[in-house]
PDB file of N, CA and C in Angstrom:
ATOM      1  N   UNK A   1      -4.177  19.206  -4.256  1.00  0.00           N
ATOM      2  CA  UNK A   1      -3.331  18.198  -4.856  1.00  0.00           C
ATOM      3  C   UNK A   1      -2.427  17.529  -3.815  1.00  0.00           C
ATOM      4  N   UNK A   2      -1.998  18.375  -2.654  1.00  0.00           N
ATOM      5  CA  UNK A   2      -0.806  17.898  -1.798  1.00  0.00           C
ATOM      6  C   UNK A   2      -2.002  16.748  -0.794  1.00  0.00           C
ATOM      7  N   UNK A   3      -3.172  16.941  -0.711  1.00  0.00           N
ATOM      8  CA  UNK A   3      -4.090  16.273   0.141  1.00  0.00           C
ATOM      9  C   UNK A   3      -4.092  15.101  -0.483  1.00  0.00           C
ATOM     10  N   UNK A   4      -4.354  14.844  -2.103  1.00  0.00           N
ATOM     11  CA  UNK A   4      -5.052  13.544  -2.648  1.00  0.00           C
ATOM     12  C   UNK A   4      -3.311  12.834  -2.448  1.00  0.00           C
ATOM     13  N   UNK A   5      -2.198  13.428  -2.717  1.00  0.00           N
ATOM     14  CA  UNK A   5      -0.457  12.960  -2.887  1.00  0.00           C
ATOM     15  C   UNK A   5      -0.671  12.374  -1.383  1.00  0.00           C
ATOM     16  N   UNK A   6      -0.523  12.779  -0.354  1.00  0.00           N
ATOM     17  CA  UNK A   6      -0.400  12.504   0.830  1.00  0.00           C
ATOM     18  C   UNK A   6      -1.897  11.174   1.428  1.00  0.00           C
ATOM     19  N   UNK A   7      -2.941  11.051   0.614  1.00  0.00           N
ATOM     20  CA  UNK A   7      -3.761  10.251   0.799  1.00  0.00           C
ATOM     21  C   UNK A   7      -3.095   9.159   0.166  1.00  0.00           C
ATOM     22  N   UNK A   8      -2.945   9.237  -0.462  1.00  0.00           N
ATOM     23  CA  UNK A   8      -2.054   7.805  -1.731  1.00  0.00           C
ATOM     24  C   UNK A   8      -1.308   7.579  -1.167  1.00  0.00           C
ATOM     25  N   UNK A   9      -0.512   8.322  -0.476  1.00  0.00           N
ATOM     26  CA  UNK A   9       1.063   7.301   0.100  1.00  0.00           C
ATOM     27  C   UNK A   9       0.288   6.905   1.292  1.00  0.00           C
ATOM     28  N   UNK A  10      -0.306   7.409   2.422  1.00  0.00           N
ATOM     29  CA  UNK A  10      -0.609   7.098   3.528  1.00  0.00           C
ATOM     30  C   UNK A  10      -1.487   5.824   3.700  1.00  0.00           C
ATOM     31  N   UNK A  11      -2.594   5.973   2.334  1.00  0.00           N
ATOM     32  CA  UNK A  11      -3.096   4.474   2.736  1.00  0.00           C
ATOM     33  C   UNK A  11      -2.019   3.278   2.210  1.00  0.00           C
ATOM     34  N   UNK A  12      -1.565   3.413   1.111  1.00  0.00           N
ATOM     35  CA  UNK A  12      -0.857   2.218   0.376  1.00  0.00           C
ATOM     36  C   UNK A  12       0.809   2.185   1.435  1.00  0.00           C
ATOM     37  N   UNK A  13       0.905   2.711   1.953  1.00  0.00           N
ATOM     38  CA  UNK A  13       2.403   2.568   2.563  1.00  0.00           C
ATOM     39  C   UNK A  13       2.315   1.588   3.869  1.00  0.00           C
ATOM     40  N   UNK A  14       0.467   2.318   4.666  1.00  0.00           N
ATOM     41  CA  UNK A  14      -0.027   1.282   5.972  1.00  0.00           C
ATOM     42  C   UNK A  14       0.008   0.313   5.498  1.00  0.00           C
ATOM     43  N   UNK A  15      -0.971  -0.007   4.381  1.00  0.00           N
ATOM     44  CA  UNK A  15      -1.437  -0.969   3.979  1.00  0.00           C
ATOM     45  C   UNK A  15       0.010  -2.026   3.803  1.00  0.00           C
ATOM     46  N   UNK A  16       0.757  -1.740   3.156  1.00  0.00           N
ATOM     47  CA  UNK A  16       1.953  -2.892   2.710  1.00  0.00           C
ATOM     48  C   UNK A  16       2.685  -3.079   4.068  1.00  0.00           C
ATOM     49  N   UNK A  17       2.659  -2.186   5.199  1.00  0.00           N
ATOM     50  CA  UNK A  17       3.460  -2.311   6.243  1.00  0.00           C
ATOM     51  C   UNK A  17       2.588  -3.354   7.033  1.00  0.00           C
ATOM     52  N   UNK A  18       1.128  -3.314   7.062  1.00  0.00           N
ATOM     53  CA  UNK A  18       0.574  -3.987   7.806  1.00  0.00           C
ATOM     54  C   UNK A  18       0.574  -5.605   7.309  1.00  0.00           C
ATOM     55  N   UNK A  19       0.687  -5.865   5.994  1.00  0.00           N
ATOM     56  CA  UNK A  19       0.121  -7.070   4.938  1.00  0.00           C
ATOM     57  C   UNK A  19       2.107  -7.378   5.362  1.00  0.00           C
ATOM     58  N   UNK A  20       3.053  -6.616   5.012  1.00  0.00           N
ATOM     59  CA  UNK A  20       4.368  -7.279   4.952  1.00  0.00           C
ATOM     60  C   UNK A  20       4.152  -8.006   6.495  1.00  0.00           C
ATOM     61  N   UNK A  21       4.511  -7.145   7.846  1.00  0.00           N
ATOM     62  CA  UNK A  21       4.097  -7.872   8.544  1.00  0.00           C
ATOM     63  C   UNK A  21       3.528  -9.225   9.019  1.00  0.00           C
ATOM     64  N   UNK A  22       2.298  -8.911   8.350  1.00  0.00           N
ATOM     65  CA  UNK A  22       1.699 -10.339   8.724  1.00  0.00           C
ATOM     66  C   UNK A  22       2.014 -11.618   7.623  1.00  0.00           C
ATOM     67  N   UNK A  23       2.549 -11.668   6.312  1.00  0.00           N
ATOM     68  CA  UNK A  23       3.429 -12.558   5.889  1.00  0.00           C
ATOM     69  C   UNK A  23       4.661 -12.630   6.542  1.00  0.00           C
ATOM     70  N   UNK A  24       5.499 -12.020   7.111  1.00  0.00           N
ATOM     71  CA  UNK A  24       7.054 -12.401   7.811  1.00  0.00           C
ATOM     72  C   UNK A  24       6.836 -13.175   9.477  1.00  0.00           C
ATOM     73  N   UNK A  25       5.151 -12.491   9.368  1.00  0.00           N
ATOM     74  CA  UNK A  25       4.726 -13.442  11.004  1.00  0.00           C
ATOM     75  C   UNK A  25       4.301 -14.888  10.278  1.00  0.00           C
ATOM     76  N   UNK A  26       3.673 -15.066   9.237  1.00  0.00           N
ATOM     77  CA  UNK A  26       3.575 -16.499   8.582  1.00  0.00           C
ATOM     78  C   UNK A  26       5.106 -17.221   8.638  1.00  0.00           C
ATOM     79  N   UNK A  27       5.894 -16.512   7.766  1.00  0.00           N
ATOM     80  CA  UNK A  27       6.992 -16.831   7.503  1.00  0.00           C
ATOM     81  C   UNK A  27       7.693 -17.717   8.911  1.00  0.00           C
ATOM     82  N   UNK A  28       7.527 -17.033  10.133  1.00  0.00           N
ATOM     83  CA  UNK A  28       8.585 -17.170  11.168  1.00  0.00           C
ATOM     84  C   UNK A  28       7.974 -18.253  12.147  1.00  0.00           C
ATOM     85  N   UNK A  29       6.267 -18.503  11.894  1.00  0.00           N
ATOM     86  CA  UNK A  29       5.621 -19.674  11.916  1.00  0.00           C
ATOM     87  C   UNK A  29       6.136 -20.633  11.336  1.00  0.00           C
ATOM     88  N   UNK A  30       6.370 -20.789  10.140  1.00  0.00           N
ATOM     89  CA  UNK A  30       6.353 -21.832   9.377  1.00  0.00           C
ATOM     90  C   UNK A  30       8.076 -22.681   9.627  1.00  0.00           C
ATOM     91  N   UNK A  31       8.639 -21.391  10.152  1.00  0.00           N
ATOM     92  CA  UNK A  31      10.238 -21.790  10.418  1.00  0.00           C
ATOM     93  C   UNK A  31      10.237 -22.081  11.827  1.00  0.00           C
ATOM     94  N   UNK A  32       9.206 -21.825  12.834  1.00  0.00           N
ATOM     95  CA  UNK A  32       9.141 -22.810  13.866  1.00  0.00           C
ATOM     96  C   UNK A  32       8.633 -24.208  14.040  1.00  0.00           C
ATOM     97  N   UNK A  33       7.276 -24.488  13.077  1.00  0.00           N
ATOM     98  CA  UNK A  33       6.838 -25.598  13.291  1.00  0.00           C
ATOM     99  C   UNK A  33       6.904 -26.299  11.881  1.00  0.00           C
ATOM    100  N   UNK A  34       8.133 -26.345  11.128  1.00  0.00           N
ATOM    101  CA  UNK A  34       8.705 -26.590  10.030  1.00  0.00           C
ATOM    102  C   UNK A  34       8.570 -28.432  10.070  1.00  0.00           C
ATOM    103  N   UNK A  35       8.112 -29.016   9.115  1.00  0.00           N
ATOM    104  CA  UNK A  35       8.155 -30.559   9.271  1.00  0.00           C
ATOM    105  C   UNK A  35       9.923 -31.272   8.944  1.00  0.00           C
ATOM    106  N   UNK A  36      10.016 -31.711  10.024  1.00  0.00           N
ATOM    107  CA  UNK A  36      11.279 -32.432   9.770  1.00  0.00           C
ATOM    108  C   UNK A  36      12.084 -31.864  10.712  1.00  0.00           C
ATOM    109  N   UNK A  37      11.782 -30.463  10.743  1.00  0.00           N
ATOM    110  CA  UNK A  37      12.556 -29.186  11.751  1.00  0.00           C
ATOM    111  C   UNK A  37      12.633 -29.928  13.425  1.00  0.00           C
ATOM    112  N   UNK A  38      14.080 -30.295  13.811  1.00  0.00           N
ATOM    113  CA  UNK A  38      14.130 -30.632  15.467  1.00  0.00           C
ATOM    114  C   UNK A  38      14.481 -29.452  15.793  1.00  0.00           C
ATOM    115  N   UNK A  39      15.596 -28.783  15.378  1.00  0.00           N
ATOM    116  CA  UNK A  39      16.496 -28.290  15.941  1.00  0.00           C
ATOM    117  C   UNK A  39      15.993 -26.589  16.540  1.00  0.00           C
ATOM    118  N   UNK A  40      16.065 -25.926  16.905  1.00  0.00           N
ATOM    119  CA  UNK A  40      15.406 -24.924  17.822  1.00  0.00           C
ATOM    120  C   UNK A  40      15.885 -23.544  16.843  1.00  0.00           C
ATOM    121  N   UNK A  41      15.250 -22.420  16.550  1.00  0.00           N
ATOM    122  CA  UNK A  41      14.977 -22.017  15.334  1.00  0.00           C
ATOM    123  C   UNK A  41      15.010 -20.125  16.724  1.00  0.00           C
ATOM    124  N   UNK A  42      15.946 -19.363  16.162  1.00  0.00           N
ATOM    125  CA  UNK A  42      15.875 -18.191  16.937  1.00  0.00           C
ATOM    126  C   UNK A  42      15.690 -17.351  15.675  1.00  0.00           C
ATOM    127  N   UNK A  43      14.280 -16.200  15.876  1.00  0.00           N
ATOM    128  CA  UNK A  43      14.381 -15.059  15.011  1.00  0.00           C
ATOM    129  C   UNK A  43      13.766 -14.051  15.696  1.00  0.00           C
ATOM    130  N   UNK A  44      14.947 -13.003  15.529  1.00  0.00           N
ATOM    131  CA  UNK A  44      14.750 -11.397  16.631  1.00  0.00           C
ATOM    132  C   UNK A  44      13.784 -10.547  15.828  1.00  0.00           C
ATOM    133  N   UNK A  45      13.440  -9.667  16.544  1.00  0.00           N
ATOM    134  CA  UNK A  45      12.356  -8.546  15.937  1.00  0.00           C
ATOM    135  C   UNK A  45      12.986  -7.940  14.829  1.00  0.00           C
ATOM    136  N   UNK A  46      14.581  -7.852  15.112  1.00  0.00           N
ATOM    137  CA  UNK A  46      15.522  -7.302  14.074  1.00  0.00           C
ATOM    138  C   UNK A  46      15.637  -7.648  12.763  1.00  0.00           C
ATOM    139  N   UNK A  47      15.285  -9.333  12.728  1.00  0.00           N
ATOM    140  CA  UNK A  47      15.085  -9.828  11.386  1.00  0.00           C
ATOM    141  C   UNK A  47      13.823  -9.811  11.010  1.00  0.00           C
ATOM    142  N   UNK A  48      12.894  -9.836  11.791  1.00  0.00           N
ATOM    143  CA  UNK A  48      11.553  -9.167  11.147  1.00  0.00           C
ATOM    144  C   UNK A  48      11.462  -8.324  10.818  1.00  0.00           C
ATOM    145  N   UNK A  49      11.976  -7.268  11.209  1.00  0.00           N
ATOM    146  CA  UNK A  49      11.641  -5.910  10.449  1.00  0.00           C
ATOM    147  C   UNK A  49      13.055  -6.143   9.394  1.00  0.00           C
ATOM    148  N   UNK A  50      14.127  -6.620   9.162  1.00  0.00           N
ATOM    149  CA  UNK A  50      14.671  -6.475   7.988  1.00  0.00           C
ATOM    150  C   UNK A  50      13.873  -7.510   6.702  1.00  0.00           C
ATOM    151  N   UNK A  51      12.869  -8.583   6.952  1.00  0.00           N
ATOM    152  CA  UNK A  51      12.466  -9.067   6.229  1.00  0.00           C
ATOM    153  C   UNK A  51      10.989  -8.654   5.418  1.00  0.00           C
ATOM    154  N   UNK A  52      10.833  -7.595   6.271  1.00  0.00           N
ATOM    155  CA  UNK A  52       9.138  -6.899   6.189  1.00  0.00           C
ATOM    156  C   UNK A  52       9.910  -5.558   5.209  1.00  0.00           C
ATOM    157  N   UNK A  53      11.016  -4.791   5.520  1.00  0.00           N
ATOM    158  CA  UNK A  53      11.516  -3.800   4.328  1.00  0.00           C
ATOM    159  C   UNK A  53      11.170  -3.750   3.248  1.00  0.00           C
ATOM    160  N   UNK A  54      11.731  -5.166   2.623  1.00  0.00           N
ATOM    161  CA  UNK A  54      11.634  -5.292   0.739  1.00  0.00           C
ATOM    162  C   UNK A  54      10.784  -4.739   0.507  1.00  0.00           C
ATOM    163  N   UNK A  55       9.255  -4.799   0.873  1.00  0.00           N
ATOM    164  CA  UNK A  55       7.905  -5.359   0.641  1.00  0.00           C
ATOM    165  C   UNK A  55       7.703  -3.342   0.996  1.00  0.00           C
ATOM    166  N   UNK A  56       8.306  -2.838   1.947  1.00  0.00           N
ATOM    167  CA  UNK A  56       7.774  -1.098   1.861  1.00  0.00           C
ATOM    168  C   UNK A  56       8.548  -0.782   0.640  1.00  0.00           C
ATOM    169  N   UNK A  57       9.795  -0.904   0.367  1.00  0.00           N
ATOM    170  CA  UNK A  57      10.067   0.081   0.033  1.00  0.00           C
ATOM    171  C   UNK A  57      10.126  -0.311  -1.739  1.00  0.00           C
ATOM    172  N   UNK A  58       9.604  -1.276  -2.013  1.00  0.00           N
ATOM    173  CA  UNK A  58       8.952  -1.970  -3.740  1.00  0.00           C
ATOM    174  C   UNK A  58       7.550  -1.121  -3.556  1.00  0.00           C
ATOM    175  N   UNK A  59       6.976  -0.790  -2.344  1.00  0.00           N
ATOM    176  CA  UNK A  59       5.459   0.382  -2.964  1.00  0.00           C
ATOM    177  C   UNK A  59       6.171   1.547  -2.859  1.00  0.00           C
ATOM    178  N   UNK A  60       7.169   1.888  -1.943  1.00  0.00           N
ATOM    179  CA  UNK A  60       8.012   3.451  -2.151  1.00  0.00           C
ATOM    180  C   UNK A  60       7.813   3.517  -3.117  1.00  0.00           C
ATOM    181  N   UNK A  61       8.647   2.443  -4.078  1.00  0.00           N
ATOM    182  CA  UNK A  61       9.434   3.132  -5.705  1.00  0.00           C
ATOM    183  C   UNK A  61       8.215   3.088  -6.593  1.00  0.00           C
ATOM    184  N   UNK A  62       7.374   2.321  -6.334  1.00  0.00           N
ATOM    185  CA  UNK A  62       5.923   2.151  -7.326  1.00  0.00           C
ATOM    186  C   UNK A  62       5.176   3.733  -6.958  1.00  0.00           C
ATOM    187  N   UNK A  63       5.367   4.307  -5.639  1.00  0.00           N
ATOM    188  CA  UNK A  63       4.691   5.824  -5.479  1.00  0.00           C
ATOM    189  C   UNK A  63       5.347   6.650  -5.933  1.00  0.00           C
ATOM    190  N   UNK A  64       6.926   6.273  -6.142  1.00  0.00           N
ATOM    191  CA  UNK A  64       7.636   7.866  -6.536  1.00  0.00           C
ATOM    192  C   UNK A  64       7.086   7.420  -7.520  1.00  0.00           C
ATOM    193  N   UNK A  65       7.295   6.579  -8.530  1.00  0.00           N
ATOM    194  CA  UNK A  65       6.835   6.569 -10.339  1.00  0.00           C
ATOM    195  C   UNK A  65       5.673   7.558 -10.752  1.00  0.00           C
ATOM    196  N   UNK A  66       4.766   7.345  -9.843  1.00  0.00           N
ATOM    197  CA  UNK A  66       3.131   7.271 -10.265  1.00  0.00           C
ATOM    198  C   UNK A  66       3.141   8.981  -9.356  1.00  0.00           C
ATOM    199  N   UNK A  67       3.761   8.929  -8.543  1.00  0.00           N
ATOM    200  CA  UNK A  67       3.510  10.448  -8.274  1.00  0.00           C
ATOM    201  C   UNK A  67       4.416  11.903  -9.015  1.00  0.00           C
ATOM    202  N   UNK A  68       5.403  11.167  -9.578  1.00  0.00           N
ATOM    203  CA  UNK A  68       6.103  12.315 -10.756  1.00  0.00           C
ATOM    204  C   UNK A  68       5.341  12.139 -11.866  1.00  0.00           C
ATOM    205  N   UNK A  69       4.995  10.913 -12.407  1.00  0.00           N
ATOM    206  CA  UNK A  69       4.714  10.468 -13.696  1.00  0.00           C
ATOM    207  C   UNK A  69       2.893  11.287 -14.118  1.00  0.00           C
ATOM    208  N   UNK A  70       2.603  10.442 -12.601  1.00  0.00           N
ATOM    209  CA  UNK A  70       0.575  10.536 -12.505  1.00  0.00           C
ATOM    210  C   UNK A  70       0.756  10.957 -11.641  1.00  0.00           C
ATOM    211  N   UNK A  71       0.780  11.704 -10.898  1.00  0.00           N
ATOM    212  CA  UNK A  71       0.201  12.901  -9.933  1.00  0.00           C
ATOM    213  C   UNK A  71      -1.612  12.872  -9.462  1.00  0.00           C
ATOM    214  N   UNK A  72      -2.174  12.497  -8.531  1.00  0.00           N
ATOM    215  CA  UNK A  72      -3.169  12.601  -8.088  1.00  0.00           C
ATOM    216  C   UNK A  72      -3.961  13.631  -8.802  1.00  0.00           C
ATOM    217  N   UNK A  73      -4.782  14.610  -8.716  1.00  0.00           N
ATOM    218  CA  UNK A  73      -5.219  16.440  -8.810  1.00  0.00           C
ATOM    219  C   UNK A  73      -6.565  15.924  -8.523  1.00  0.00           C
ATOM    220  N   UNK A  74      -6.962  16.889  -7.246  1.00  0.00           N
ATOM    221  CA  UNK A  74      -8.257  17.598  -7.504  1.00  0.00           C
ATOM    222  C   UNK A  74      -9.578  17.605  -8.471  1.00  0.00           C
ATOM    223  N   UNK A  75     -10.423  16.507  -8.257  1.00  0.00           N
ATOM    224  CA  UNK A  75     -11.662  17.341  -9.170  1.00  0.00           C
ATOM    225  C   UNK A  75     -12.223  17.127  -8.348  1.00  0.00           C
ATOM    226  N   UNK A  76     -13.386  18.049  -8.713  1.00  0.00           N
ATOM    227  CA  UNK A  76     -14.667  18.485  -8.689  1.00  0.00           C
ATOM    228  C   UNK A  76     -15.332  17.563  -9.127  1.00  0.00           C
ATOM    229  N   UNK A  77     -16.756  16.825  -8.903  1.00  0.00           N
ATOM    230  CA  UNK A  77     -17.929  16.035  -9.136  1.00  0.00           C
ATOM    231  C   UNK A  77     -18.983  16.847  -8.696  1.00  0.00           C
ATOM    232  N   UNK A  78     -20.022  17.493  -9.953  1.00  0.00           N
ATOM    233  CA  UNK A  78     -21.104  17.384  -9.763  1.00  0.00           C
ATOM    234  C   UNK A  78     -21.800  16.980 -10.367  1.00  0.00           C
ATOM    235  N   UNK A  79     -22.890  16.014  -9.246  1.00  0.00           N
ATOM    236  CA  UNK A  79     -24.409  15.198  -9.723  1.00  0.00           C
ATOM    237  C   UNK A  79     -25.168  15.740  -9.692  1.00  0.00           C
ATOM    238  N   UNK A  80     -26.158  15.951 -10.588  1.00  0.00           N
ATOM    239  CA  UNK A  80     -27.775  16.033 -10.581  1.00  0.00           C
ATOM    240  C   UNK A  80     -28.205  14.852 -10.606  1.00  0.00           C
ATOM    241  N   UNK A  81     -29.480  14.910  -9.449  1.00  0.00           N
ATOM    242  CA  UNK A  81     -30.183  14.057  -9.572  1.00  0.00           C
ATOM    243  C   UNK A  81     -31.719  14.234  -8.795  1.00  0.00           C
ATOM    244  N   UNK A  82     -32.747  15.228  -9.958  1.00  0.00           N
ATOM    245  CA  UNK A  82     -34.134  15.515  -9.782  1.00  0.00           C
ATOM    246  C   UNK A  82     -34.042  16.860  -9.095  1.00  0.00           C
ATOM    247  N   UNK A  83     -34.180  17.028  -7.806  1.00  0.00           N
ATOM    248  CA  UNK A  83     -34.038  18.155  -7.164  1.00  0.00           C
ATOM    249  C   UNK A  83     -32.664  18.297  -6.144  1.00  0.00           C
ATOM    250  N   UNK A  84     -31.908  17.059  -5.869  1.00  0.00           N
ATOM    251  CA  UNK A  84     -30.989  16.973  -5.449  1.00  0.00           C
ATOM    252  C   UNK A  84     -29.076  17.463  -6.313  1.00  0.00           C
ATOM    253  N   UNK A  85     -28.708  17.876  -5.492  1.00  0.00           N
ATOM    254  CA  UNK A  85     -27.536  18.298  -6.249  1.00  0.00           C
ATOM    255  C   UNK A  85     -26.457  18.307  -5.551  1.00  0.00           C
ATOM    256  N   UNK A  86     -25.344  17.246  -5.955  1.00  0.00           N
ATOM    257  CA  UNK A  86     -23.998  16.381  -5.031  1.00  0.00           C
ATOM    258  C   UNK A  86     -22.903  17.266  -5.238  1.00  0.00           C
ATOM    259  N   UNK A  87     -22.217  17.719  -4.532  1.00  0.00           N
ATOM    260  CA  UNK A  87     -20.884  18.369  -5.112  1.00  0.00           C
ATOM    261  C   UNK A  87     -19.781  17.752  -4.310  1.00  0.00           C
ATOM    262  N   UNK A  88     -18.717  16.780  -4.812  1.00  0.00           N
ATOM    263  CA  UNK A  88     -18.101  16.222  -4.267  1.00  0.00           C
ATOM    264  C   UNK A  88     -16.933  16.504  -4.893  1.00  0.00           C
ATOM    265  N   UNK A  89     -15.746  16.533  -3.973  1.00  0.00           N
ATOM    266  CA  UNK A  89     -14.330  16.633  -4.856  1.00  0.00           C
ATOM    267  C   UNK A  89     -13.764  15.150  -3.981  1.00  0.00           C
ATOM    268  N   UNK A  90     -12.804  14.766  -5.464  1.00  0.00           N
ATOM    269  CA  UNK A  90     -12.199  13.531  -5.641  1.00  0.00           C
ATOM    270  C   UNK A  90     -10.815  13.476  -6.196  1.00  0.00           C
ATOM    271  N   UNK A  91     -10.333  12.498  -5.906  1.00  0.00           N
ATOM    272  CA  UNK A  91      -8.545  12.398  -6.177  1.00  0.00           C
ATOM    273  C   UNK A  91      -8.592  12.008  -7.724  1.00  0.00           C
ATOM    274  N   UNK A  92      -8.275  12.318  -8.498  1.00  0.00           N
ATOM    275  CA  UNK A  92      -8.080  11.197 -10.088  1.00  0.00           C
ATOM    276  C   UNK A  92      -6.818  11.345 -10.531  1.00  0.00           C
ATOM    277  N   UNK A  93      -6.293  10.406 -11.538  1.00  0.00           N
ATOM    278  CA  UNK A  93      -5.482  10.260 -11.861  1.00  0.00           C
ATOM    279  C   UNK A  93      -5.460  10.762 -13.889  1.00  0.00           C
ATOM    280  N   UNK A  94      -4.714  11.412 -14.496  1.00  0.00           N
ATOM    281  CA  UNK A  94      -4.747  11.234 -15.936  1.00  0.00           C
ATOM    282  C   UNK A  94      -4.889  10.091 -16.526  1.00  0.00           C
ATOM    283  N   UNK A  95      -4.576   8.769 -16.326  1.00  0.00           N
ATOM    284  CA  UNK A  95      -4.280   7.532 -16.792  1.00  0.00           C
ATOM    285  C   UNK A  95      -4.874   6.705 -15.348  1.00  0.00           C
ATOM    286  N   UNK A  96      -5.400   5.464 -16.339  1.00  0.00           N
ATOM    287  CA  UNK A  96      -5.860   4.140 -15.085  1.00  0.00           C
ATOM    288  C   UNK A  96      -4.775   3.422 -14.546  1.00  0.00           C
ATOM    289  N   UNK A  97      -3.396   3.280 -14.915  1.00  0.00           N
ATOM    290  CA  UNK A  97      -2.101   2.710 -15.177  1.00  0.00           C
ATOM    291  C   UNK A  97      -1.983   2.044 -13.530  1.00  0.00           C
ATOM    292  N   UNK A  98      -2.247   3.618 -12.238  1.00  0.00           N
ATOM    293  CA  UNK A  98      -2.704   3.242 -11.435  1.00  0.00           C
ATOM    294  C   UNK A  98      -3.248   2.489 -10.708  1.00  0.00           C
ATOM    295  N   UNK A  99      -3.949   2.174 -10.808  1.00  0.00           N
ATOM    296  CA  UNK A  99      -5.004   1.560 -10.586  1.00  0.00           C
ATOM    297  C   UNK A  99      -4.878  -0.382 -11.309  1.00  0.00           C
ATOM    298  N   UNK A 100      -4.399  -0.303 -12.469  1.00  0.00           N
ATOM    299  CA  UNK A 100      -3.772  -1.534 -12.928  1.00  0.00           C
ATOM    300  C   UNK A 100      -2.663  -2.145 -11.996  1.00  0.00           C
ATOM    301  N   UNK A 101      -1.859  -1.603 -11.790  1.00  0.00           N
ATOM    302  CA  UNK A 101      -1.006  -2.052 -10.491  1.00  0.00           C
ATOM    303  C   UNK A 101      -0.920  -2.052  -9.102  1.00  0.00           C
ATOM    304  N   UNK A 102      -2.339  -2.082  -8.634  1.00  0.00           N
ATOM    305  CA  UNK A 102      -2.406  -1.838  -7.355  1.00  0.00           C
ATOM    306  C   UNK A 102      -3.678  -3.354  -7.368  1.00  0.00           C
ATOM    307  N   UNK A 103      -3.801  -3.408  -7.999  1.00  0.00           N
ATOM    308  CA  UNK A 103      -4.959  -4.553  -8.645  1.00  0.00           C
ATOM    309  C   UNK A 103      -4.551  -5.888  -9.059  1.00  0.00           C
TER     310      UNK A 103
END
């Protein structure tokens, strides 16, 4: 269970850090070569990373929910199929609720 908990935050936490990122690098584009914009436009790494925050820590609070509420667990999958036989374990959730908001 602590494997599938720790898979869930790790991809969705990269994931929003990498995606915030690259909107606040749009963002700081668009405030350099702004139409109408003369005037000379300074933004530090400092305000990039305070503008890339919001965006982690709105999936933080969406993981604490879903990890007190829905908790990942452990199953087991097994397939038959003819003489072949799959045994796979997988992360699931009690509810799709998940999965609706990540979508």
């Amino acid at each position: 269970d602590e494997l599938c908990l720790l898979r869930q935050w790790l991809i969705h936490i990269f994931f929003v850090l990498a995606l915030s990122l690259l909107i606040v690098k749009i963002y700081r584009m668009f405030k350099l070569v702004a139409p109408g914009q003369i005037k000379r436009v300074v933004m530090t790494h400092g305000r990039t990373a305070r503008l890339a925050i919001p965006f982690v820590l709105l999936q933080a609070i969406v993981l604490l929910i879903f990890t007190f509420v829905d908790p990942s667990r452990k199953a087991n999958v097994v397939e038959a199929s003819g003489l072949e036989i799959t045994h796979r374990c997988i992360c699931s959730h009690a509810s799709r609720a998940f999965f609706v908001t990540i979508t």
